[in-house]
Protein backbone atom coordinates (compact mmCIF):
# COMPACT_ATOMS: atom_id res chain seq x y z
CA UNK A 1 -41.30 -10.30 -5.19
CA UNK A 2 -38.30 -9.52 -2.99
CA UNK A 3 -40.78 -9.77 0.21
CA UNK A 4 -41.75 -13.37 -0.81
CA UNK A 5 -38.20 -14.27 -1.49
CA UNK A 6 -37.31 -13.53 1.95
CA UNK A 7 -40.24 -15.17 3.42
CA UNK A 8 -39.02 -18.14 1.88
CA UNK A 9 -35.74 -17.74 2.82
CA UNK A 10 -37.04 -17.83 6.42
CA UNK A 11 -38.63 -20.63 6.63
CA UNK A 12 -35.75 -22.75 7.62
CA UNK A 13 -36.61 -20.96 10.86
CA UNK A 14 -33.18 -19.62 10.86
CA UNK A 15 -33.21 -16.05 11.19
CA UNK A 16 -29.55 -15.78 11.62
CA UNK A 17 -28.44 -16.61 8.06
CA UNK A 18 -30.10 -15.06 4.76
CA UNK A 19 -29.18 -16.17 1.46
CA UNK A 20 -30.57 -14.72 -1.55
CA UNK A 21 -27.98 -15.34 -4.25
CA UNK A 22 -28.80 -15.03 -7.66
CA UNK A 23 -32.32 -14.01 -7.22
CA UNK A 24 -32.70 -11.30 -9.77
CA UNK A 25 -33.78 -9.23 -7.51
CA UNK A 26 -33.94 -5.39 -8.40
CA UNK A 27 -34.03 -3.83 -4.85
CA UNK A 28 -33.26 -5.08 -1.09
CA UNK A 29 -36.20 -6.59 0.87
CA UNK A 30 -37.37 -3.62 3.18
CA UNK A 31 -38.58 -6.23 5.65
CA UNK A 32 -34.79 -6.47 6.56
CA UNK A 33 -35.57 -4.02 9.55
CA UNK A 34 -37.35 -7.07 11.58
CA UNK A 35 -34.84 -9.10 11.37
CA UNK A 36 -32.28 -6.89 13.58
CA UNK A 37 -30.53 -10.16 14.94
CA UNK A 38 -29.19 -11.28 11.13
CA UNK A 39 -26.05 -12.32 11.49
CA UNK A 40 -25.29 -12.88 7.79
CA UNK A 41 -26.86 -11.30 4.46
CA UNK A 42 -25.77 -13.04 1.32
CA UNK A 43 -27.64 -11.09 -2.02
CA UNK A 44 -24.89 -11.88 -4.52
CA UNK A 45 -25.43 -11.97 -8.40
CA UNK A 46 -28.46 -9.93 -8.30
CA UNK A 47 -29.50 -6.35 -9.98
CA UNK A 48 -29.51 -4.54 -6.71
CA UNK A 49 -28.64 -0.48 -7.54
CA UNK A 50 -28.58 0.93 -3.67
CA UNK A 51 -29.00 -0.07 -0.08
CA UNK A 52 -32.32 0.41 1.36
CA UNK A 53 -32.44 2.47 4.06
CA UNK A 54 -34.14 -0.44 6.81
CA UNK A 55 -30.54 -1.91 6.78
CA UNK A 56 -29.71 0.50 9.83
CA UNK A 57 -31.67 -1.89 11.74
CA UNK A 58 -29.11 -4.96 11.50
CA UNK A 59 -26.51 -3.44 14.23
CA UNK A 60 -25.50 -7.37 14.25
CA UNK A 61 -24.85 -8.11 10.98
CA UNK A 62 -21.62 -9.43 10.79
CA UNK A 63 -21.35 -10.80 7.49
CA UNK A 64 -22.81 -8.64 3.86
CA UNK A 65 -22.31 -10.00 0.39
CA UNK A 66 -23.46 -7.42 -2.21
CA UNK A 67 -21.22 -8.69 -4.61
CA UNK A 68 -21.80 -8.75 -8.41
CA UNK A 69 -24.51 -5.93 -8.17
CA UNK A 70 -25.07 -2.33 -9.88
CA UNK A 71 -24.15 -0.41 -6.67
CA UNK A 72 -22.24 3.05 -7.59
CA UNK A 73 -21.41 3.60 -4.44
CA UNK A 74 -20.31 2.35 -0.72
CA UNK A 75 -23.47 3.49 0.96
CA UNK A 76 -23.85 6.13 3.76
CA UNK A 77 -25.57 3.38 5.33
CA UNK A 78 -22.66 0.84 6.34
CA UNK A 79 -21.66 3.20 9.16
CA UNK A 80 -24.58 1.19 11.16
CA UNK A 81 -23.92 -1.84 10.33
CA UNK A 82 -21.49 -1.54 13.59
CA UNK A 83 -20.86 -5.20 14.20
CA UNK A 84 -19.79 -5.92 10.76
CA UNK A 85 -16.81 -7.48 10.13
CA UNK A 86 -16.71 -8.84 6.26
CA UNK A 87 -18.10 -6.73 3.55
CA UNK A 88 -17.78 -7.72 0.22
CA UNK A 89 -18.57 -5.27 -2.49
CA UNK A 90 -16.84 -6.64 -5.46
CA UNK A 91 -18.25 -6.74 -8.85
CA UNK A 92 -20.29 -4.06 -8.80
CA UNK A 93 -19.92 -0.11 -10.39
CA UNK A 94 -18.24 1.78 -7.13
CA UNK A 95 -16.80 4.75 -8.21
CA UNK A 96 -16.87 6.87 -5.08
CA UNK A 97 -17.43 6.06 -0.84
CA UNK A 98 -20.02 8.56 0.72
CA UNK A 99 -18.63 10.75 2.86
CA UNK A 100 -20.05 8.74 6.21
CA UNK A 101 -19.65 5.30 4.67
CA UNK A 102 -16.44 4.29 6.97
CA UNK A 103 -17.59 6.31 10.22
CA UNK A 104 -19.20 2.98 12.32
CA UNK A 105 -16.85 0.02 10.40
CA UNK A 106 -15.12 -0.04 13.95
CA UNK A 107 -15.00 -3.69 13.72
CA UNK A 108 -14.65 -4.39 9.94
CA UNK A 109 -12.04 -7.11 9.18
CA UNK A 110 -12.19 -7.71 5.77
CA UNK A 111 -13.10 -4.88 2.43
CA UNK A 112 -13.48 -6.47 -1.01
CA UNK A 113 -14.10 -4.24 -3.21
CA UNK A 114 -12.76 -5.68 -6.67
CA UNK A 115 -13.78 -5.19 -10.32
CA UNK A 116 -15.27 -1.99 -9.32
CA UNK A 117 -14.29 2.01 -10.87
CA UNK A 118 -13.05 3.11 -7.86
CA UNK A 119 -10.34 6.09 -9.11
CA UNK A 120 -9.07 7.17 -5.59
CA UNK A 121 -9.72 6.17 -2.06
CA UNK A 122 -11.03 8.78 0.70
CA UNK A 123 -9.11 9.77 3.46
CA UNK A 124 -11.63 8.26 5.87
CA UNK A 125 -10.29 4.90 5.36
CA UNK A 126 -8.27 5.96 7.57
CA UNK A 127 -11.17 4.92 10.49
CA UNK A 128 -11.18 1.16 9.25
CA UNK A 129 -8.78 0.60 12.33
CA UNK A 130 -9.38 -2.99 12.72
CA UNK A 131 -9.18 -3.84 8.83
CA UNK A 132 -6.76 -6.85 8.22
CA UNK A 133 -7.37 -7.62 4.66
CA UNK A 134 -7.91 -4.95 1.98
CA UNK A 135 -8.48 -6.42 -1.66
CA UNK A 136 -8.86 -3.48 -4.73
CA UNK A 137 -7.75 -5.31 -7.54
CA UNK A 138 -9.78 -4.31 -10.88
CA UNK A 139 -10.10 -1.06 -10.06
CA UNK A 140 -8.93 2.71 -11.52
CA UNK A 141 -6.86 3.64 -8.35
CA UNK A 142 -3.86 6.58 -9.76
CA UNK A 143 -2.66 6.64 -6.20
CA UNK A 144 -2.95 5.27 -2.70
CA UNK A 145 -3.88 7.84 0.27
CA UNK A 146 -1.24 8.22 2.74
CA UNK A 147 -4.22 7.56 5.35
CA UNK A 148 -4.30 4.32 4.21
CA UNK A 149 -0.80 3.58 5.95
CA UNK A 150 -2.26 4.60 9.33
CA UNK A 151 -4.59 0.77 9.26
CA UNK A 152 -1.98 -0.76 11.58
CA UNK A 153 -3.70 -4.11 11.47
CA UNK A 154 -3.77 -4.37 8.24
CA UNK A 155 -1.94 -8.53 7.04
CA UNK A 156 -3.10 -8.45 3.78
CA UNK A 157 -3.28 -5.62 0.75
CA UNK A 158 -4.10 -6.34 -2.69
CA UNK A 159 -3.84 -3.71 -5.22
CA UNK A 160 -3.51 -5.95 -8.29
CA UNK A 161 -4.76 -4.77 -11.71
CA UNK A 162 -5.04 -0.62 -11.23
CA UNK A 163 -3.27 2.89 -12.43
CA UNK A 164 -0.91 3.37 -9.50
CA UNK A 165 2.46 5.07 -10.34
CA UNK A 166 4.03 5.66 -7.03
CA UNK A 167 3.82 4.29 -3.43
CA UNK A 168 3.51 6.82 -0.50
CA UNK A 169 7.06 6.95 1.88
CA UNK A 170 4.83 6.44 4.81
CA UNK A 171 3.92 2.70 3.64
CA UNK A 172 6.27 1.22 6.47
CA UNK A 173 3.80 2.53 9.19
CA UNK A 174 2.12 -0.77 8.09
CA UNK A 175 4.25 -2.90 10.72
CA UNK A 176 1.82 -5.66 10.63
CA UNK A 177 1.80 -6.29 6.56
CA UNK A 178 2.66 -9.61 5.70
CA UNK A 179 1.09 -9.69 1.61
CA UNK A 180 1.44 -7.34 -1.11
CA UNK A 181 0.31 -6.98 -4.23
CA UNK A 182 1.13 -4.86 -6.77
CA UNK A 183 0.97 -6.91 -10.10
CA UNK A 184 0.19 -4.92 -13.26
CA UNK A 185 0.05 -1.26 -12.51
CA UNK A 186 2.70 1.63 -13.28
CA UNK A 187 5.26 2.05 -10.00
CA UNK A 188 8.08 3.58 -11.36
CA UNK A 189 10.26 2.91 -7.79
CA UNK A 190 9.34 1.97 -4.63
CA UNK A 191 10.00 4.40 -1.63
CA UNK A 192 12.74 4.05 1.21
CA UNK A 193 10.14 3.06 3.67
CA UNK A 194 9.11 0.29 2.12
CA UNK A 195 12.60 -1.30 3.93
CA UNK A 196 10.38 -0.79 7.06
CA UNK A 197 8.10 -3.13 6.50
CA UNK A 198 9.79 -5.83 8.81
CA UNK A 199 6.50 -9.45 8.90
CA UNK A 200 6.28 -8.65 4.95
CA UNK A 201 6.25 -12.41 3.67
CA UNK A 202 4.99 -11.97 0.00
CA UNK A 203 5.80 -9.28 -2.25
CA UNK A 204 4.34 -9.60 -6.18
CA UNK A 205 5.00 -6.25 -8.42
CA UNK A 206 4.96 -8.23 -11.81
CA UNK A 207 4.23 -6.09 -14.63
CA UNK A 208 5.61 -2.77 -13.44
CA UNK A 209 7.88 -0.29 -14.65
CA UNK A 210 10.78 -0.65 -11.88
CA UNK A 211 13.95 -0.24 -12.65
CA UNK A 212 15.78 -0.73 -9.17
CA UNK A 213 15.06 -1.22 -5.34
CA UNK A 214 15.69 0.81 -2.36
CA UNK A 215 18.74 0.30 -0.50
CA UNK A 216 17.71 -2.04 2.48
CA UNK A 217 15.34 -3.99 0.12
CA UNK A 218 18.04 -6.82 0.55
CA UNK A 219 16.79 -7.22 4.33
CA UNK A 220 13.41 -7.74 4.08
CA UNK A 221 12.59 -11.34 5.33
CA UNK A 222 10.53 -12.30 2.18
CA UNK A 223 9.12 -15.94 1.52
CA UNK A 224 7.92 -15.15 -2.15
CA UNK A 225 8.53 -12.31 -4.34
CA UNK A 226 7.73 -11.78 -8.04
CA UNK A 227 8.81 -9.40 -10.12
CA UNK A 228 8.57 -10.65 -13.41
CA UNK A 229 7.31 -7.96 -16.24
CA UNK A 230 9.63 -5.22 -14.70
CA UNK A 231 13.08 -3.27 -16.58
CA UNK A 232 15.53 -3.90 -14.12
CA UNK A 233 18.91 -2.80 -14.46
CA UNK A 234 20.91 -5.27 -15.68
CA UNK A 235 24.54 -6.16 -14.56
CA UNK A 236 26.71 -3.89 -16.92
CA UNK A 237 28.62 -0.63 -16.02
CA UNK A 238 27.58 3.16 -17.15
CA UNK A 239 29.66 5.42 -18.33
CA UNK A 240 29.68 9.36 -16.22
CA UNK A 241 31.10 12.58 -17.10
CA UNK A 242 31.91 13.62 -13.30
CA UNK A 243 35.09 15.72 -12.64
CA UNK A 244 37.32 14.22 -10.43
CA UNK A 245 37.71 16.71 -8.10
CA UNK A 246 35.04 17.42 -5.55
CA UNK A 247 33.16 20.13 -5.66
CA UNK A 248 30.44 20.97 -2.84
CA UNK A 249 27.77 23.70 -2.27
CA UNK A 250 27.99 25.62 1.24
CA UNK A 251 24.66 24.12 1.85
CA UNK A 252 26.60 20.63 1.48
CA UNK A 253 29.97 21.31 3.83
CA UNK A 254 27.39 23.00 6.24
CA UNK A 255 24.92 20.73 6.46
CA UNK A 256 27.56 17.46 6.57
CA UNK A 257 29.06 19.08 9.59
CA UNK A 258 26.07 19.11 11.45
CA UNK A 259 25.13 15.73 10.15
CA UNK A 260 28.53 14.97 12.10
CA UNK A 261 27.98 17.08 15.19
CA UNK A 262 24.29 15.39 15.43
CA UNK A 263 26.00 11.86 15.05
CA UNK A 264 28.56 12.57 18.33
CA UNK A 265 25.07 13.40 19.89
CA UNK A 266 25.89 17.00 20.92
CA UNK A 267 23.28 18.29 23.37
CA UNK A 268 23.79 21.98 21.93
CA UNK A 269 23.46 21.41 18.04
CA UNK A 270 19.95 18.87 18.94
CA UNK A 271 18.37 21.73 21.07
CA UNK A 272 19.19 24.39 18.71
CA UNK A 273 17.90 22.53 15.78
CA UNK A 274 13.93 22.91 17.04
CA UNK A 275 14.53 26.55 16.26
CA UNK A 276 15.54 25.71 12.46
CA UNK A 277 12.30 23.10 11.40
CA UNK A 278 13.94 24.46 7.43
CA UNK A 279 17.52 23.31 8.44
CA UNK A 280 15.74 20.24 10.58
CA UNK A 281 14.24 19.62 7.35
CA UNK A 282 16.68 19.44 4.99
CA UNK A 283 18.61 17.24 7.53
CA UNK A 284 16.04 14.96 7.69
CA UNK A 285 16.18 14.00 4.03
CA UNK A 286 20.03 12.55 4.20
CA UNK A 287 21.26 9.66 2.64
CA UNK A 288 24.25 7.38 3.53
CA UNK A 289 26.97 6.88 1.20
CA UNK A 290 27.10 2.86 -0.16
CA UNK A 291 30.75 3.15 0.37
CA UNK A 292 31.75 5.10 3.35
CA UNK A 293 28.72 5.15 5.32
CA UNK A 294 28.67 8.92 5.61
CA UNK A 295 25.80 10.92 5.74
CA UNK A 296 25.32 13.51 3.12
CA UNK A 297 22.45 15.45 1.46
CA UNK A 298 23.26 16.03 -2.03
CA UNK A 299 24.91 12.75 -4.10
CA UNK A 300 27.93 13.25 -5.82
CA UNK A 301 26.84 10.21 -7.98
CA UNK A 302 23.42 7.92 -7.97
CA UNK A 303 24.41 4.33 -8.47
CA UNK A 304 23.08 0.91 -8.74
CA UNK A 305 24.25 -1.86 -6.66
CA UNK A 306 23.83 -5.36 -7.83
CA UNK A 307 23.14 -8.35 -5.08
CA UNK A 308 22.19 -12.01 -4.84
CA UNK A 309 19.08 -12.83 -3.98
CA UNK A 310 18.09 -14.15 -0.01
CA UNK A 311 19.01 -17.99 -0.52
CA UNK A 312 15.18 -17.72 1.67
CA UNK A 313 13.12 -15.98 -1.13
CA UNK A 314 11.13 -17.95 -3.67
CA UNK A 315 11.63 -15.80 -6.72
CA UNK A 316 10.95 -15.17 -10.43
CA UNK A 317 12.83 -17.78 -12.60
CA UNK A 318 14.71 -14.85 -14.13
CA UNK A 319 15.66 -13.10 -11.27
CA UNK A 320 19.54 -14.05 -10.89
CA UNK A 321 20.37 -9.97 -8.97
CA UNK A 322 18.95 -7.62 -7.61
CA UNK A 323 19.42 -3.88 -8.54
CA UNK A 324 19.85 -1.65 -5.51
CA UNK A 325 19.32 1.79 -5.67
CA UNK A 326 22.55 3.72 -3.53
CA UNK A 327 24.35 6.81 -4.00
CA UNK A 328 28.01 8.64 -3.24
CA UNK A 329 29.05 10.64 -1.83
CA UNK A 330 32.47 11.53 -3.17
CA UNK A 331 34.97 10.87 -6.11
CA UNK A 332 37.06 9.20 -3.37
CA UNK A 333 34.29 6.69 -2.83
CA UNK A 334 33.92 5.59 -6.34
CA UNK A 335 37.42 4.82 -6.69
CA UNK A 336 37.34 2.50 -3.94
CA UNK A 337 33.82 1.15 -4.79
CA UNK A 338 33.31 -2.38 -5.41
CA UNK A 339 32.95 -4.14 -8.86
CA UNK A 340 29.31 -4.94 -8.03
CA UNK A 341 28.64 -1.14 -7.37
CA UNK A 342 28.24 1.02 -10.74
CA UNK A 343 27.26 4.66 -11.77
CA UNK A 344 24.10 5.63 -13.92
CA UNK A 345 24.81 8.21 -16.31
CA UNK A 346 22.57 10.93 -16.43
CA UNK A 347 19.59 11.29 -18.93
């Protein structure tokens, strides 16, 4: 049955273009492998459960729609399908990649894999290098491999619709990403690196359980960002039960001095620092006081600031400020803190 369908298909003499949509059909034609100038294979909407194996032969396919099938997997066989650059995969039951799947998608623009049971990505997405579009909405994702920020070329990631609860730090390696979205999962915050991401245009994370931004959010050049669904902080002060006198560990005084030292750019302190990677460490995880600018590594008091939105950003009708999430570093600072600046009381 398959065979005849793609006999028929063919005679439009084009041997470029297949279209089997909607067909039925319960397995892939294995006459595939003398066709190994296809250019496009469309075999939507049918009841295809796996890849034959005579799909190794199209090494200039460039174009392969199995959505809306009953694949459970992305086959080992993509990896030589080397000239492909759209795959679309959505609709189907994908709950894992085989463990070759990415290793030949060299050229692969465009990954839809949508209204699948995917659970977690591999690390080999990594290899996707020329991906610019990555849709995963519908899906069971808990968390996003940091690999995933390595895709450089990546314009476009949609992560709509899944389990997420955090986003890794390294997401501002994506210096190219101009869409996100995050609608309906479970971020609790968003990381510090997330500022990084300098061409982002359109930001949705509707339907989330964020309660404040990173400090730096403010600068992103957004065109469109949504955030309706979340708990943000809302404009009101919070009570705290800090001392007014300061009181700092020796870890604290030590580690602001050299935080000071480093800043003067002493030659001495930045060559004696590769011998300490712990101290280098802890160093590395500083934060700037709201206030006085000062660098500092434990915070005398976590705060939220409150800001207008960019006059630039179109923005959820009840978005009138946005929550910043900033920190102190001393009671001196809070005193001379801003009325738009408060502290959060501890839980």
């Amino acid at each position: 049955m398959t065979e005849k369908l793609l006999i028929i298909a063919l005679k439009g003499h084009n041997t470029k273009i297949i279209t089997l949509n909607g067909k039925r059909m319960k397995k892939m034609p294995s006459a595939l492998e003398k066709l190994p100038g296809l250019k496009t294979l469309d075999l939507r909407n049918n009841l295809i459960p796996k890849v034959c194996p005579e799909i190794r032969i199209l090494t200039q396919l460039e174009v392969l729609n199995l959505g809306n099938n009953l694949l459970e997997e992305v086959p080992e066989e993509m990896k030589y399908l080397t000239s492909l650059r759209k795959l679309h995969l959505f609709g189907n039951k994908i709950c894992r990649f085989a463990s070759a799947a990415c290793d030949g998608l060299q050229n692969l623009i465009l990954l839809n894999l949508n209204n699948n049971q995917l659970t977690c990505l591999p690390q080999e997405v990594s290899r996707l290098k020329s991906l610019t579009c990555l849709s995963i909405n519908h899906n069971q994702l808990s968390s996003i491999p940091q690999e995933l920020c390595f895709l450089k070329n990546l314009y476009e990631l949609q992560l709509n619709y899944n389990k997420l609860i955090c986003i890794p730090e390294d997401i501002g390696s994506l210096e190219n990403l101009q869409k996100l979205f995050l609608v309906r999962n479970k971020i609790e915050s968003l990381p510090e690196g997330f500022c990084e991401l300098k061409k982002l245009k359109i930001l949705d994370i509707a339907g989330n359980v964020i309660q404040m931004f990173p400090s730096g959010f403010q600068n992103l050049k957004l065109r469109e960002f949504y955030c309706e669904g979340n708990p943000l902080f809302l404009k009101q002060p919070f009570t705290t039960d800090y001392e007014e006198e300061d009181v700092w560990s020796l870890q604290e005084i030590t580690s602001r001095f050299l935080m000071r030292k480093l800043e003067e750019q002493n030659p001495y302190l930045i060559q004696a620092l590769q011998w300490y990677p712990k101290v280098k460490k802890i160093i590395a995880q500083r934060k700037k006081c709201i206030v006085c600018g000062k660098p500092f590594i434990t915070p005398w008091l976590e705060c939220v600031q409150f800001i207008l939105p960019s006059k630039n950003w179109k923005i959820s009708r009840n978005l009138h400020l946005v929550p910043l999430h900033v920190f102190m570093c001393s009671h001196k600072c809070f005193n001379y803190s801003d009325l738009n600046i408060f502290g959060i009381a501890p839980a």
